[in-house]
N, C-alpha and C. Protein backbone atom coordinates (compact mmCIF):
# COMPACT_ATOMS: atom_id res chain seq x y z
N UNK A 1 0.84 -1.19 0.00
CA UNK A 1 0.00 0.00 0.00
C UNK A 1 0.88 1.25 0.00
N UNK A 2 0.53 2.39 -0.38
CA UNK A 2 1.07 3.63 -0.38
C UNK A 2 0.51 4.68 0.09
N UNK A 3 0.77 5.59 0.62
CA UNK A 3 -0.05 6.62 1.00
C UNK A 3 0.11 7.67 0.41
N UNK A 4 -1.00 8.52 -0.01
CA UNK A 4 -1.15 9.56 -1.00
C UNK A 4 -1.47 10.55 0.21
N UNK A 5 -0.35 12.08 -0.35
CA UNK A 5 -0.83 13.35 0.47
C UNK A 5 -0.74 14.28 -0.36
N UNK A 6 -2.21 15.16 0.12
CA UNK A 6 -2.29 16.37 -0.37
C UNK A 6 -2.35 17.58 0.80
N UNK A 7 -1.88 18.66 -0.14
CA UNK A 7 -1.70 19.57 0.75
C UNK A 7 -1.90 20.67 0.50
N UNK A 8 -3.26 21.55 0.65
CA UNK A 8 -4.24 21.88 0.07
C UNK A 8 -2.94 23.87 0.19
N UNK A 9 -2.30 23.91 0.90
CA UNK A 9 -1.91 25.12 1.37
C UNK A 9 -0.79 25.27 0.13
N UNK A 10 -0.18 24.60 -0.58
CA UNK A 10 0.09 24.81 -1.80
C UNK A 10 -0.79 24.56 -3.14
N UNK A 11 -1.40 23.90 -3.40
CA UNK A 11 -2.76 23.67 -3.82
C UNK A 11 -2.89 24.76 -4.57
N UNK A 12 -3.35 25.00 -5.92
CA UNK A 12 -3.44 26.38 -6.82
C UNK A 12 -5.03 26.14 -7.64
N UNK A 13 -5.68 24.68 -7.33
CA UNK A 13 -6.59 24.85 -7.48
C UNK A 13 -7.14 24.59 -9.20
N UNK A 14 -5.62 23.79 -9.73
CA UNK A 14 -5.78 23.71 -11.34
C UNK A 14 -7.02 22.80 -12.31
N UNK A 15 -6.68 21.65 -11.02
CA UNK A 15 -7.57 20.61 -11.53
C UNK A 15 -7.48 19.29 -11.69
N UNK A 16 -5.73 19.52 -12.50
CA UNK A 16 -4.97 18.33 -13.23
C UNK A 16 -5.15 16.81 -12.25
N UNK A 17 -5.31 17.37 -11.16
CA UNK A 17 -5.22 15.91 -10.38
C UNK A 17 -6.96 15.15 -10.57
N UNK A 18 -7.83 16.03 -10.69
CA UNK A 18 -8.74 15.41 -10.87
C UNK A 18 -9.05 14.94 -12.24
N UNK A 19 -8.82 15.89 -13.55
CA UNK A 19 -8.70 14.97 -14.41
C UNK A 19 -7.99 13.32 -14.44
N UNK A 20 -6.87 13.76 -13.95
CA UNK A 20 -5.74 12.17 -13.94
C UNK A 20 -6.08 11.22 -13.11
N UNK A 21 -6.73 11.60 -11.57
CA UNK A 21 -7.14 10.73 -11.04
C UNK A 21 -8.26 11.20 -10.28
N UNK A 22 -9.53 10.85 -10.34
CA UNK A 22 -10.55 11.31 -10.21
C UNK A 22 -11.33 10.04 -9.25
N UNK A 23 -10.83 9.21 -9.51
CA UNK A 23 -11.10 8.33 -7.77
C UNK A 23 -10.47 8.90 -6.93
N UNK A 24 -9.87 9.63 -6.82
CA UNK A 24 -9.07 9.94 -5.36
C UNK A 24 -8.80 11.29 -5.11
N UNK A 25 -9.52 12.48 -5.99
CA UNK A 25 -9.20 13.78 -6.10
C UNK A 25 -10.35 14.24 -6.72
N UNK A 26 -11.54 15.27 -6.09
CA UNK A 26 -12.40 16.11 -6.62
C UNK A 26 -12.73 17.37 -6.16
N UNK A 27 -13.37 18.07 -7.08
CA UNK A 27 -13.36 19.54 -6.87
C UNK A 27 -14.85 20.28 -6.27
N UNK A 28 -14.89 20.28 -5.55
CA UNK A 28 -16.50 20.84 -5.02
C UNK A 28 -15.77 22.01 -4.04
N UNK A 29 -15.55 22.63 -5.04
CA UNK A 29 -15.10 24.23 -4.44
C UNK A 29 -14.02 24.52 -4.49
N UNK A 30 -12.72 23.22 -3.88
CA UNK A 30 -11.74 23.37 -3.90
C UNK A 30 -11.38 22.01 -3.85
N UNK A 31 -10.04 21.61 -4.42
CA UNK A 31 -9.77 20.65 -4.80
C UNK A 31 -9.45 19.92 -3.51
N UNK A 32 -10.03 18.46 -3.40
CA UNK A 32 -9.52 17.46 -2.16
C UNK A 32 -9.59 16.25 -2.19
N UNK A 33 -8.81 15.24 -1.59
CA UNK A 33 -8.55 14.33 -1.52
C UNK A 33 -9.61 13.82 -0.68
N UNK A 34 -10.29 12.65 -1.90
CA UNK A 34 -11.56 11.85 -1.75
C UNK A 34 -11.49 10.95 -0.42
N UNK A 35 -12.55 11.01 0.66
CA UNK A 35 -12.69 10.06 2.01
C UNK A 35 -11.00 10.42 2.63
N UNK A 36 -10.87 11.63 3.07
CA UNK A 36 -9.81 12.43 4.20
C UNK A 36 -10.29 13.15 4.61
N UNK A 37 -9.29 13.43 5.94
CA UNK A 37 -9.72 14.70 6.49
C UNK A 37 -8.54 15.47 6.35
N UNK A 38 -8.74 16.76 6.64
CA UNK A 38 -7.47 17.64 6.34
C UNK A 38 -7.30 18.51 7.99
N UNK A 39 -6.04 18.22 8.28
CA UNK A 39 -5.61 19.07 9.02
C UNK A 39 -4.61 19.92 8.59
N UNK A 40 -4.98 20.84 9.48
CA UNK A 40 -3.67 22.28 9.09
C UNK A 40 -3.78 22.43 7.26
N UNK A 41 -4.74 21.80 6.69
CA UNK A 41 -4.63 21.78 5.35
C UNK A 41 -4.13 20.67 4.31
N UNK A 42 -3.96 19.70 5.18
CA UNK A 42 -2.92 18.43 4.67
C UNK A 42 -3.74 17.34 5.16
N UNK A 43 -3.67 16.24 3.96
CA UNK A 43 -4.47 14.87 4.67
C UNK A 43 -4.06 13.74 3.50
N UNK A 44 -4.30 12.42 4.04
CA UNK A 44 -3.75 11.97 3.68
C UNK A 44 -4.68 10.29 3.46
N UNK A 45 -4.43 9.77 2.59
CA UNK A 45 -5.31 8.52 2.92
C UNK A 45 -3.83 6.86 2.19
N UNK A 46 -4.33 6.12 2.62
CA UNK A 46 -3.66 4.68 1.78
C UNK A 46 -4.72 4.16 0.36
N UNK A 47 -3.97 4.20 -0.56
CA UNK A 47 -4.25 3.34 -1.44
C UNK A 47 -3.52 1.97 -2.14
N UNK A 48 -4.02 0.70 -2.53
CA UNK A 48 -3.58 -0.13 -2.95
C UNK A 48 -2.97 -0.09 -4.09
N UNK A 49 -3.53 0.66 -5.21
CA UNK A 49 -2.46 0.83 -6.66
C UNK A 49 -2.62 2.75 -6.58
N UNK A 50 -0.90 2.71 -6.76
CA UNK A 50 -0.37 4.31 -6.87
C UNK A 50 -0.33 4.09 -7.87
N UNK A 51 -1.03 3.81 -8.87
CA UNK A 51 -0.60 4.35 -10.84
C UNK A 51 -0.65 6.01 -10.80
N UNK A 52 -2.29 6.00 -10.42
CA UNK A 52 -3.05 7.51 -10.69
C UNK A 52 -2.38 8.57 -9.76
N UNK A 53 -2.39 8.15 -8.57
CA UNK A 53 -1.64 8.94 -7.92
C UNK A 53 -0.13 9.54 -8.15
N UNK A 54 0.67 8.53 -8.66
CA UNK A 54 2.08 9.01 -8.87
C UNK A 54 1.62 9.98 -10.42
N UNK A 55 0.75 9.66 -10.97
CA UNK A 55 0.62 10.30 -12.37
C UNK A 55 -0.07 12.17 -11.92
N UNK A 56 -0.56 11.84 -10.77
CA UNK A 56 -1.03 12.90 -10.67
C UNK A 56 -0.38 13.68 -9.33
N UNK A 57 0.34 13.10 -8.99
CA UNK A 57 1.86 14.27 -8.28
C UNK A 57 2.55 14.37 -9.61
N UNK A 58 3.33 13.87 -10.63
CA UNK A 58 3.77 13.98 -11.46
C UNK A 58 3.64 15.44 -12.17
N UNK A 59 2.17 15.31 -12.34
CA UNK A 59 1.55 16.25 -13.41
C UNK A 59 1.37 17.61 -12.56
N UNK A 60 1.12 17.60 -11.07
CA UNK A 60 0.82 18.83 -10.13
C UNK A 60 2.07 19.81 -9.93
N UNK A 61 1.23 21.49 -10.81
CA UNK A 61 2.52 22.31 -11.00
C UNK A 61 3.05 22.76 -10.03
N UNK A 62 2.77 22.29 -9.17
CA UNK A 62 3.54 23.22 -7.48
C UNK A 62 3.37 22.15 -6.43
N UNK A 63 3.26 20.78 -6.93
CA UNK A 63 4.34 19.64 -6.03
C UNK A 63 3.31 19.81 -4.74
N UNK A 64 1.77 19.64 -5.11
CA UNK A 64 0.68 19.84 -3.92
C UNK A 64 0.26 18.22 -3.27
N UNK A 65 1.38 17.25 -4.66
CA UNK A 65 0.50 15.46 -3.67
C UNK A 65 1.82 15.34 -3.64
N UNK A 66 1.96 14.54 -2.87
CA UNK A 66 3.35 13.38 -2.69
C UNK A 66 2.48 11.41 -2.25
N UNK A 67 3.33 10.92 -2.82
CA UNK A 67 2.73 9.35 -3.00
C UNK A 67 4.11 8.51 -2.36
């Protein structure tokens, strides 16, 4: 398993992560990481396959997930 974090305080609000991975990233106002909670702005959950996730830190212009 891997754990995916976002961290909403760099966060610019583009999108890209929800296009790329959209099980685990949606936008209802502001972009967040699907079934987390966020503290201080940061949260974090485990997933079993990091494809989408590494594709979508990859693609994030200001380095807002880490996997």
């Amino acid at each position: 398993m891997a754990k995916v974090i976002h961290d909403r305080n760099k966060c610019i609000h583009c999108g890209i992560c929800v296009s790329i991975s959209p099980e685990l990233f949606e936008d209802n106002g502001e972009i967040t990481l699907k079934n987390a909670e966020y503290k201080d702005g940061i949260a974090s959950i485990e997933v079993e396959d990091d494809t989408s996730a590494k594709a979508a830190a990859d693609a994030c212009p200001v380095l807002a997930i880490e996997v």
